[in-house]
Protein backbone atom coordinates (compact mmCIF):
# COMPACT_ATOMS: atom_id res chain seq x y z
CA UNK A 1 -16.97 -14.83 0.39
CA UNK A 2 -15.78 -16.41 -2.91
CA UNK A 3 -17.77 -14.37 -5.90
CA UNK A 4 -17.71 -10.11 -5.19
CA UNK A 5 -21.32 -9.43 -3.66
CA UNK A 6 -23.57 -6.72 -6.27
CA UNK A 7 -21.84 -3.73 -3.91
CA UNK A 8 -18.78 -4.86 -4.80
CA UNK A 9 -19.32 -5.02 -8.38
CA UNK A 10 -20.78 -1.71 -8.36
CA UNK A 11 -17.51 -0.67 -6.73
CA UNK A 12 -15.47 -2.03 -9.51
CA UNK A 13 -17.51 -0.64 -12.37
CA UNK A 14 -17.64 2.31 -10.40
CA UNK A 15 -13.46 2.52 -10.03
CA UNK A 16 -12.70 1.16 -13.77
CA UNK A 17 -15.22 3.90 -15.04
CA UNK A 18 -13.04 7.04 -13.11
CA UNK A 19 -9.88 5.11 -13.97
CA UNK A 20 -10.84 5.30 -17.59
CA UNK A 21 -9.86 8.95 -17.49
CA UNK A 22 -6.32 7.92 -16.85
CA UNK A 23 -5.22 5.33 -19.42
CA UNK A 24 -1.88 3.58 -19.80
CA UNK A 25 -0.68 6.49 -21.77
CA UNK A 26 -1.13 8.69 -18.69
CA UNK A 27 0.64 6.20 -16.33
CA UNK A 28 3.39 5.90 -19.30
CA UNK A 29 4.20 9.62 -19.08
CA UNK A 30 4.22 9.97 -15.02
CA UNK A 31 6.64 6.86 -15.27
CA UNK A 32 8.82 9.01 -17.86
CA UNK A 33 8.66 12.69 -15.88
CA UNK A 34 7.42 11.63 -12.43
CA UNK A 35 5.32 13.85 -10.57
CA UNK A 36 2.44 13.07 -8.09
CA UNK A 37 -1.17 12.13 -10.33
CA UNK A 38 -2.82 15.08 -8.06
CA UNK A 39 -6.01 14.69 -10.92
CA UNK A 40 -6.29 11.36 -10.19
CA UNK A 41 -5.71 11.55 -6.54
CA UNK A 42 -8.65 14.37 -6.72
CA UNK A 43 -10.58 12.53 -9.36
CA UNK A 44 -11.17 9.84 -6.72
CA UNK A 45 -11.58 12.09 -4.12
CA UNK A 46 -14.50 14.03 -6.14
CA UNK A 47 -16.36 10.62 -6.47
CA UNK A 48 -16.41 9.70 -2.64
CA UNK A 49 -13.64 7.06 -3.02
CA UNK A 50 -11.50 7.80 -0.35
CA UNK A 51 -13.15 6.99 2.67
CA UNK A 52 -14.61 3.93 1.77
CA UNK A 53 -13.06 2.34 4.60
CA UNK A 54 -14.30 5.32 7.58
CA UNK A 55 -17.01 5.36 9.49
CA UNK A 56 -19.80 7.38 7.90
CA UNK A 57 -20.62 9.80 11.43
CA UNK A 58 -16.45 11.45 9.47
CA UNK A 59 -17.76 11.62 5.76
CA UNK A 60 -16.70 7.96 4.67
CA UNK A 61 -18.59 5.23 3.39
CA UNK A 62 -18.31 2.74 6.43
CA UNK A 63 -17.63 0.07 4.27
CA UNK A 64 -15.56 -2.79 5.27
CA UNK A 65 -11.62 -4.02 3.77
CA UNK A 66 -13.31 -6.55 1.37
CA UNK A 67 -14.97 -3.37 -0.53
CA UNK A 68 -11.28 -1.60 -0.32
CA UNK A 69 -9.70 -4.42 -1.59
CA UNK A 70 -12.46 -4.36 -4.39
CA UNK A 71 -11.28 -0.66 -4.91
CA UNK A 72 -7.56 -0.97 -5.02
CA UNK A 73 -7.46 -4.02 -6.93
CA UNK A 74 -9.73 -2.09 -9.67
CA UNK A 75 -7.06 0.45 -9.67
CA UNK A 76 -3.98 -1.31 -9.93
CA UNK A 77 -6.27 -3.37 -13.22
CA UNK A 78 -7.04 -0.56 -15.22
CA UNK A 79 -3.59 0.02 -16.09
CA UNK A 80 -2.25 2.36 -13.01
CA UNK A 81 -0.28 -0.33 -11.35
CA UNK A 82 1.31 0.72 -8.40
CA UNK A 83 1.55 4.29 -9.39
CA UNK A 84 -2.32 4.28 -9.24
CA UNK A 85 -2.74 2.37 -6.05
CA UNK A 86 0.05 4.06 -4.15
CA UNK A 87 -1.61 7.51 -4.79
CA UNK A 88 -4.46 6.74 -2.55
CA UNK A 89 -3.08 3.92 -0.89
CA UNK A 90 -2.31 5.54 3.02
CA UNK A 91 -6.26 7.26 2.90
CA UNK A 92 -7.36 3.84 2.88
CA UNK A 93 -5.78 2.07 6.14
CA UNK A 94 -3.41 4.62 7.30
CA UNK A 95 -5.48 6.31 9.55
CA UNK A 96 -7.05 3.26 11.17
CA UNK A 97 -5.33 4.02 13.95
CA UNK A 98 -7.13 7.21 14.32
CA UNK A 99 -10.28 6.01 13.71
CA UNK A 100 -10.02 2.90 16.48
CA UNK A 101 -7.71 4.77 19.20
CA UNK A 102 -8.45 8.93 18.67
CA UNK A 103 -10.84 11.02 20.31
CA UNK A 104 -14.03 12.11 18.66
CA UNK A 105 -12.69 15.20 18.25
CA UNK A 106 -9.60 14.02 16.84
CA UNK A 107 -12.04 12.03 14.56
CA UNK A 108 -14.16 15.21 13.41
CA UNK A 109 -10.70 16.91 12.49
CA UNK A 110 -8.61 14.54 10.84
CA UNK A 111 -10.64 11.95 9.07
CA UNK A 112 -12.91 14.79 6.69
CA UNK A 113 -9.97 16.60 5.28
CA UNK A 114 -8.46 13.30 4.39
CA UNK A 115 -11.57 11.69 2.51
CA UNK A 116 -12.23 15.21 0.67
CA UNK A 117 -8.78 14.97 -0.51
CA UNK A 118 -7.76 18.28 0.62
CA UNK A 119 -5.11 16.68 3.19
CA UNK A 120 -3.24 14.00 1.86
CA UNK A 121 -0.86 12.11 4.24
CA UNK A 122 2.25 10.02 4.90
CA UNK A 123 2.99 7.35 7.45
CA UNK A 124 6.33 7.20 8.82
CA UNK A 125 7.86 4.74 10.33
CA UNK A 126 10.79 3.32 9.38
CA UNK A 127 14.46 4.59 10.13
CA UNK A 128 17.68 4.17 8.55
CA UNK A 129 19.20 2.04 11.23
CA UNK A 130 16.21 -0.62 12.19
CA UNK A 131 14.44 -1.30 8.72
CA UNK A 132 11.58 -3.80 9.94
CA UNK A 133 12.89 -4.53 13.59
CA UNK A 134 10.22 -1.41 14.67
CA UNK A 135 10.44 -1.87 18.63
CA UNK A 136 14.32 -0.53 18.27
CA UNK A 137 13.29 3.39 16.85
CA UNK A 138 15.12 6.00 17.06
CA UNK A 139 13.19 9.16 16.13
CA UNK A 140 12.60 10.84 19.85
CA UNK A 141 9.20 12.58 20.80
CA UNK A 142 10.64 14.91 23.99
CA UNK A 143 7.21 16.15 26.06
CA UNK A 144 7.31 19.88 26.60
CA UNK A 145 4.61 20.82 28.61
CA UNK A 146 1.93 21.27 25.76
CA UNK A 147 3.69 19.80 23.40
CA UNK A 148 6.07 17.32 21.69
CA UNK A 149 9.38 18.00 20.31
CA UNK A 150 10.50 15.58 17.19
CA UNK A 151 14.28 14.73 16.15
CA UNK A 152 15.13 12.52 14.26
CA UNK A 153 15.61 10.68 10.57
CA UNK A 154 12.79 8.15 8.75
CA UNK A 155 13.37 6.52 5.03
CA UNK A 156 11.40 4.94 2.67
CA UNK A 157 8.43 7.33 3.83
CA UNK A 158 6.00 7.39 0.29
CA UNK A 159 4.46 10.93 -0.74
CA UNK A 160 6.78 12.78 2.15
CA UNK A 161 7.84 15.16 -0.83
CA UNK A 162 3.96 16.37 -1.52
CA UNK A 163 2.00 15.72 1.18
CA UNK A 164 0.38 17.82 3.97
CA UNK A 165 0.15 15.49 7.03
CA UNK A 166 2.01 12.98 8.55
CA UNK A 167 1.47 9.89 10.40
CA UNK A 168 4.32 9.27 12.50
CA UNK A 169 5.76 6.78 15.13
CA UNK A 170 8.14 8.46 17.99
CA UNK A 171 10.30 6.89 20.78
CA UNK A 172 8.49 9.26 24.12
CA UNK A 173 10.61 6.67 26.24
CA UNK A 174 14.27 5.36 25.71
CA UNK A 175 14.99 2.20 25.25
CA UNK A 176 16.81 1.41 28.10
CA UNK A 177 14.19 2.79 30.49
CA UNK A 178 10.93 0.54 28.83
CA UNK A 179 10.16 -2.37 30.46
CA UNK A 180 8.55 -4.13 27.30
CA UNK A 181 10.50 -3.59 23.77
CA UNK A 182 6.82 -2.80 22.01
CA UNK A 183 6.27 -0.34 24.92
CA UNK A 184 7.73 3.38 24.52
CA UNK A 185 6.76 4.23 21.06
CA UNK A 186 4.00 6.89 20.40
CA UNK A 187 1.82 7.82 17.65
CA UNK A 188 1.45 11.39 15.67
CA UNK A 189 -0.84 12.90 13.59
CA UNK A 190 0.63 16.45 12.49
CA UNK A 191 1.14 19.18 9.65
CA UNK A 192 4.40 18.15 7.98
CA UNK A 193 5.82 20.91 8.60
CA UNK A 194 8.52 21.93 6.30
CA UNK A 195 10.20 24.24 8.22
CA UNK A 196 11.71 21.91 10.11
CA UNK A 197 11.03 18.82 7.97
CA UNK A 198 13.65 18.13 5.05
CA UNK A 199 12.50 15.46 2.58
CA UNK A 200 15.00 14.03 0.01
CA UNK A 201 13.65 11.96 -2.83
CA UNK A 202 15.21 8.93 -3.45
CA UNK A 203 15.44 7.55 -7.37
CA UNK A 204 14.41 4.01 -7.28
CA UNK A 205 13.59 1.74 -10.42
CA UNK A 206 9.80 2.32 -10.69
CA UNK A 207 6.65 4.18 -9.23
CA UNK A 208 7.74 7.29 -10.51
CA UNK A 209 5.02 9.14 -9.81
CA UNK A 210 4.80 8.20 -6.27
CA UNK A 211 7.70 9.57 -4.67
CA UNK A 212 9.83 7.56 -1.68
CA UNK A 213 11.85 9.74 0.33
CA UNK A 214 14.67 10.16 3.18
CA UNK A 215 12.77 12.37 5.56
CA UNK A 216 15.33 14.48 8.07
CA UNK A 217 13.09 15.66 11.69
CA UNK A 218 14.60 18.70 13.13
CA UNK A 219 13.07 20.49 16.28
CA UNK A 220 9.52 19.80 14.61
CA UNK A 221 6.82 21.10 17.45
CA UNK A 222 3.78 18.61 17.53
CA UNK A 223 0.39 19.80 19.71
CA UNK A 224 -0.48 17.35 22.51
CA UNK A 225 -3.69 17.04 20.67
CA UNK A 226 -1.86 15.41 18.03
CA UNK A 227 -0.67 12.17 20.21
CA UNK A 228 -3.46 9.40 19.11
CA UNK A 229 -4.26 7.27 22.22
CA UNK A 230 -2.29 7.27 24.92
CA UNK A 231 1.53 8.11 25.59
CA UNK A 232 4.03 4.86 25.02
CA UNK A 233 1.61 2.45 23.31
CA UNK A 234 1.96 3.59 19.56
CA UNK A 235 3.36 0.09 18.37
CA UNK A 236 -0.07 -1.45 19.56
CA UNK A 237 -1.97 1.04 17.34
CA UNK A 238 -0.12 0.52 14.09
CA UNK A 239 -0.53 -3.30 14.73
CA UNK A 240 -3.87 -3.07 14.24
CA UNK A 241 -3.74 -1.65 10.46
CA UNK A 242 -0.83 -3.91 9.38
CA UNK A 243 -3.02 -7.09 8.39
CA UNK A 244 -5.56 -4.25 6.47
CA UNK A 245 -2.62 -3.26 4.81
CA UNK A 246 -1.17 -6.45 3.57
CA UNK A 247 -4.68 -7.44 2.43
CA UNK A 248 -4.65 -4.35 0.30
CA UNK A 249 -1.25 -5.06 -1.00
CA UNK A 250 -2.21 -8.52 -2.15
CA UNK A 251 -5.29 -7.20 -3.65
CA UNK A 252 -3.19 -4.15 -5.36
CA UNK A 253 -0.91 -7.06 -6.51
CA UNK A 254 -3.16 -9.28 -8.12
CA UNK A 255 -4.55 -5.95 -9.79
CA UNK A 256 -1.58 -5.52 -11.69
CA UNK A 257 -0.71 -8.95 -11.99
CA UNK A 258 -4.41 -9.00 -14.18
CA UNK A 259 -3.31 -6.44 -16.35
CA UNK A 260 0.15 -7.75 -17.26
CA UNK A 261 -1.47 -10.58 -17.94
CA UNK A 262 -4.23 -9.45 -19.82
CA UNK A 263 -1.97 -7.48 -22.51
CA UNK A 264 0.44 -10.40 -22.89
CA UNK A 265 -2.43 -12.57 -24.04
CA UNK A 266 -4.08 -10.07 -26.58
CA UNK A 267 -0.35 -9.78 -27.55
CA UNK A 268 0.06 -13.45 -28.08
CA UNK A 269 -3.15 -13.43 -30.10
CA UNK A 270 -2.11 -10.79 -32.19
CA UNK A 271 1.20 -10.96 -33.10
CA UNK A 272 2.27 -13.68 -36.06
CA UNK A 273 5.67 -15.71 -36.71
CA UNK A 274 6.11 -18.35 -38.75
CA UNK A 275 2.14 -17.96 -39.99
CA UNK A 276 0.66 -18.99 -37.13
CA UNK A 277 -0.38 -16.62 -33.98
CA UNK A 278 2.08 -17.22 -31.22
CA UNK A 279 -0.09 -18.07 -28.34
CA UNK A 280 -1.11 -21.12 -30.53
CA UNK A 281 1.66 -22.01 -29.24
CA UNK A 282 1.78 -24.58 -25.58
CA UNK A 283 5.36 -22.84 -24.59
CA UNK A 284 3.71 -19.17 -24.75
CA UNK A 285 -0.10 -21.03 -23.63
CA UNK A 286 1.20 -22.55 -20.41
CA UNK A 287 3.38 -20.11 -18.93
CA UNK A 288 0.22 -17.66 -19.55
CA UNK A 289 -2.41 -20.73 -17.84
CA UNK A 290 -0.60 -21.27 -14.59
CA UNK A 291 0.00 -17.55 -14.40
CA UNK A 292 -4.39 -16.95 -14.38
CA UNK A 293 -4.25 -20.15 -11.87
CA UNK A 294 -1.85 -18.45 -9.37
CA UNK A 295 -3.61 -15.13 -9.31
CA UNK A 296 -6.61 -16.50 -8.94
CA UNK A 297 -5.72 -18.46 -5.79
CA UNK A 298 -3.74 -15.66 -4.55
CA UNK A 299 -7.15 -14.08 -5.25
CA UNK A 300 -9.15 -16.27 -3.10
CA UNK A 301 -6.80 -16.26 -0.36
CA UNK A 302 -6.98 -12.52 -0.16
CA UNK A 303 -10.52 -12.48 0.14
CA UNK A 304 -10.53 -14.95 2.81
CA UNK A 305 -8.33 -12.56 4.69
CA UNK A 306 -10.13 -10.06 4.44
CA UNK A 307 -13.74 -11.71 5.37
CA UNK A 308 -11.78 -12.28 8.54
CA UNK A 309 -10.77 -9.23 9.11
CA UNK A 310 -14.11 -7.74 8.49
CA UNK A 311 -15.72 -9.98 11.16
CA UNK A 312 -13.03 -9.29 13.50
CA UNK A 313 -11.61 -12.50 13.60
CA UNK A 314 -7.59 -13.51 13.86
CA UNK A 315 -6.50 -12.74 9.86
CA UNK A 316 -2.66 -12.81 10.64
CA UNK A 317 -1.43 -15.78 8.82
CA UNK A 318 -3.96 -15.67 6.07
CA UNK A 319 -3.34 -12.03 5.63
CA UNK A 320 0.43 -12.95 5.53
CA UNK A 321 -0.11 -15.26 3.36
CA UNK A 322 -2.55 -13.73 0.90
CA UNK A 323 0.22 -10.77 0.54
CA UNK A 324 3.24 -13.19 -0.25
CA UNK A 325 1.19 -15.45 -2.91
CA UNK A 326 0.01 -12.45 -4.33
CA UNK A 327 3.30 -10.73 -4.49
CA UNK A 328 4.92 -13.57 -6.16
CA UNK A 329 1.91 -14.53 -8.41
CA UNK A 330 1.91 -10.53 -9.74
CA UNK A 331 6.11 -10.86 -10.38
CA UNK A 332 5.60 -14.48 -12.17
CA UNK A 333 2.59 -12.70 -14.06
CA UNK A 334 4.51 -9.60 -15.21
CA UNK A 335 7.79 -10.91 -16.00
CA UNK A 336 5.67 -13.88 -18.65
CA UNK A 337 4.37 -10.80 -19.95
CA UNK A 338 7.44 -9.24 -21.21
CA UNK A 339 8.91 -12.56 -22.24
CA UNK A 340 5.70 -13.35 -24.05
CA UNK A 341 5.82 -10.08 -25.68
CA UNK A 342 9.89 -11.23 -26.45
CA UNK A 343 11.92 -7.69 -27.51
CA UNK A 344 8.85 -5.78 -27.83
CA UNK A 345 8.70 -6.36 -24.30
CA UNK A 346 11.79 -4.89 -23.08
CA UNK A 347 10.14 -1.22 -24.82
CA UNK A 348 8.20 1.19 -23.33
CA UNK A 349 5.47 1.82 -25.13
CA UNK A 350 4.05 -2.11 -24.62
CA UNK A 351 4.02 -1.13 -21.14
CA UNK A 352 4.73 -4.51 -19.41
CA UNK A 353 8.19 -3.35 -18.48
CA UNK A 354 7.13 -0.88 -16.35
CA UNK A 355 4.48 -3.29 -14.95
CA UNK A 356 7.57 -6.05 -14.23
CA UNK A 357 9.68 -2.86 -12.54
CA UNK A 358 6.37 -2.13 -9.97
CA UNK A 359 5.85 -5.79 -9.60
CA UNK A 360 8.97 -5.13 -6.90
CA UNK A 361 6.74 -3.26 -4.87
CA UNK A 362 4.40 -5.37 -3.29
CA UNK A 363 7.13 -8.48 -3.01
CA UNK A 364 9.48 -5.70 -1.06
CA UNK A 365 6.76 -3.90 0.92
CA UNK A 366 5.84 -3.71 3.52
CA UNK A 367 7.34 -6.78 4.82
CA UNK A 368 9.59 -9.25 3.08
CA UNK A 369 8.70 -11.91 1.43
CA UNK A 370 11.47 -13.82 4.01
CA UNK A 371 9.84 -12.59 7.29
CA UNK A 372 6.34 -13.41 6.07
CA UNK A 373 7.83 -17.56 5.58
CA UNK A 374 9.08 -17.08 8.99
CA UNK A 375 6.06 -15.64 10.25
CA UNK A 376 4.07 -18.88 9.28
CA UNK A 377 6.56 -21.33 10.28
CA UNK A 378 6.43 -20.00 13.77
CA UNK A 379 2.88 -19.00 14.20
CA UNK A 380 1.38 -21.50 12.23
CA UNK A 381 3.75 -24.45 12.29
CA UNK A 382 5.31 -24.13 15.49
CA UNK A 383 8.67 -23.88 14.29
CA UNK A 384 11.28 -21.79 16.81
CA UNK A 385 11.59 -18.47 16.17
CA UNK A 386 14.50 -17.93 13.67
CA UNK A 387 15.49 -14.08 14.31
């Protein structure tokens, strides 16, 4: 549980080596200009990568979280941060849902497309108006005899801009008429459709590449072969990816936490004031020491997590947990970098800035750092419930 098993370290060689292709210069430029890394995205596609996580009767690799985690956190190392991980990011748990609650022939429709890269997707969930409090949505899913009708608004909805699918959560029953506040809510998978689909990128402070978008739901027509599982309990089928994807978030964090880290200390080494190499220095030294100590905890508590998970076992606090300590071990890590590198770190071309701006991501998403410390005071401490 504690060292990678040989697979897994044939994973990562096998991820660092098709990451090569795409050094930090690469990432540097989609920062600049933006633009979704489609030869990257298609890169990993071409080697297999993207269904390491489904079954192998759809195309995928069967493997379990532990090997994804193995995968993302290679990517975010190399040097693609969050740009890199977020490319590929929703093939890895986002259509868990469809694996564990569709049909087979949902299976044999959806899942191959997906792992030969030729459908890429989007998951969308939250709205304007509820942020994380998911039982209240909005969006309405009207049945029409064969089929669904969609209205409605979504934000924050990664890759909406470029994508071909969508994984969406509707309200089929209204609020006031559900007995249960996590009953009413269905689950989509559809063509985006953008005929009656308007995306609108939002400009945010890093992840260029990977866009994040207001996504406006107008009379959108969805085939009652597209519902996954039955009407009314989509909020039970997205529960079930949500500790898989703070695992990978955590992992994805550490990842770039590693590689902020790594160039401050070959910085430190390298750069000379006063006739001595900097990190001879215990001010730049310790910062740089407790930073490898916290990512490496935040590294076993991840893989703890996602052992669990992989043996089916309860993984919600440490899965939580493994996120937040992550999250705040990659920040610590990539903000000592730029100070470490001192003005040089504050430009561009050293790179760390950018890794400091995308060290936002996994602290933000895709739960707050605040509702995770509530989560374990009431589930694990058996505090009240604050909210």
């Amino acid at each position: 549980m504690f060292q990678p098993t040989p697979q897994q370290q044939e994973i990562r060689d096998a991820i660092l080596k098709v990451c090569a292709r795409f050094d930090a210069d690469y990432w540097l430029e989609k920062d600049r200009l933006g633009g979704f890394p489609a030869d990257f995205h298609e890169a990993l596609a071409a080697a297999g990568w993207l269904g390491i996580a489904i079954p192998e009767a759809y195309g995928g690799s069967g493997l379990g979280i532990a090997e994804a985690a193995v995968m993302m956190q290679a990517i975010a190392e190399s040097g693609a941060g969050m740009s890199g991980a977020s490319a590929v990011h929703m093939n890895i748990f986002g259509l868990s849902p469809v694996v564990m609650f569709g049909t087979e022939a949902q299976k044999h429709r959806m899942l191959p497309p997906l792992i030969a890269g030729t459908d890429r997707a989007c998951f969308a969930v939250t709205e304007p108006d509820t942020g994380l409090n998911t039982t209240q949505l909005k969006l309405r899913a009207e049945r029409q005899g064969d089929h669904y009708v969609l209205d409605g608004a979504k934000t924050f909805i990664s890759t909406a801009s470029t994508v071909e699918k969508i994984l969406i959560l509707a309200r089929t029953t209204p609020l006031d008429k559900i007995r249960s506040k996590t009953d009413g809510l269905s689950l989509f998978y559809t063509d985006l459709d953008r005929n009656h689909i308007e995306t609108r990128e939002i400009d945010k402070m890093g992840r260029k590449a990977v866009d994040t978008n207001q996504v406006f739901i107008d009379n959108l027509k969805v085939p009652l072969e597209d519902r996954i599982g039955e009407e009314g309990k989509g909020f039970h089928y997205i529960l079930h990816g949500m500790n898989a994807e703070r695992i990978l978030v955590a992992a994805e964090a550490i990842g770039l936490g590693r590689v902020a880290l790594r160039r401050a200390t070959q910085y430190a080494k390298e750069r000379v004031v006063f006739n001595r190499p900097i990190g001879q220095n215990q001010g730049i030294q310790h910062p740089l020491a407790q930073c490898w100590m916290e990512l490496e905890a935040a590294d076993l508590m991840m893989r703890n997590a996602a052992h669990l998970f992989d043996r089916g076992e309860n993984c919600g606090a440490q899965a939580n947990a493994a996120k937040y300590l992550a999250a705040e071990a990659c920040h610590k890590a990539c903000e000592t970098a730029v100070m470490t590198h001192g003005g040089f770190g504050y430009a561009k071309e050293y790179h760390v800035e950018r890794y400091l701006r995308e060290s936002y991501v996994p602290r933000i998403a895709p739960i707050s750092p605040h509702l995770i410390l509530c989560f374990i005071a009431e589930k694990v401490l058996g505090l009240p419930k604050s909210y």
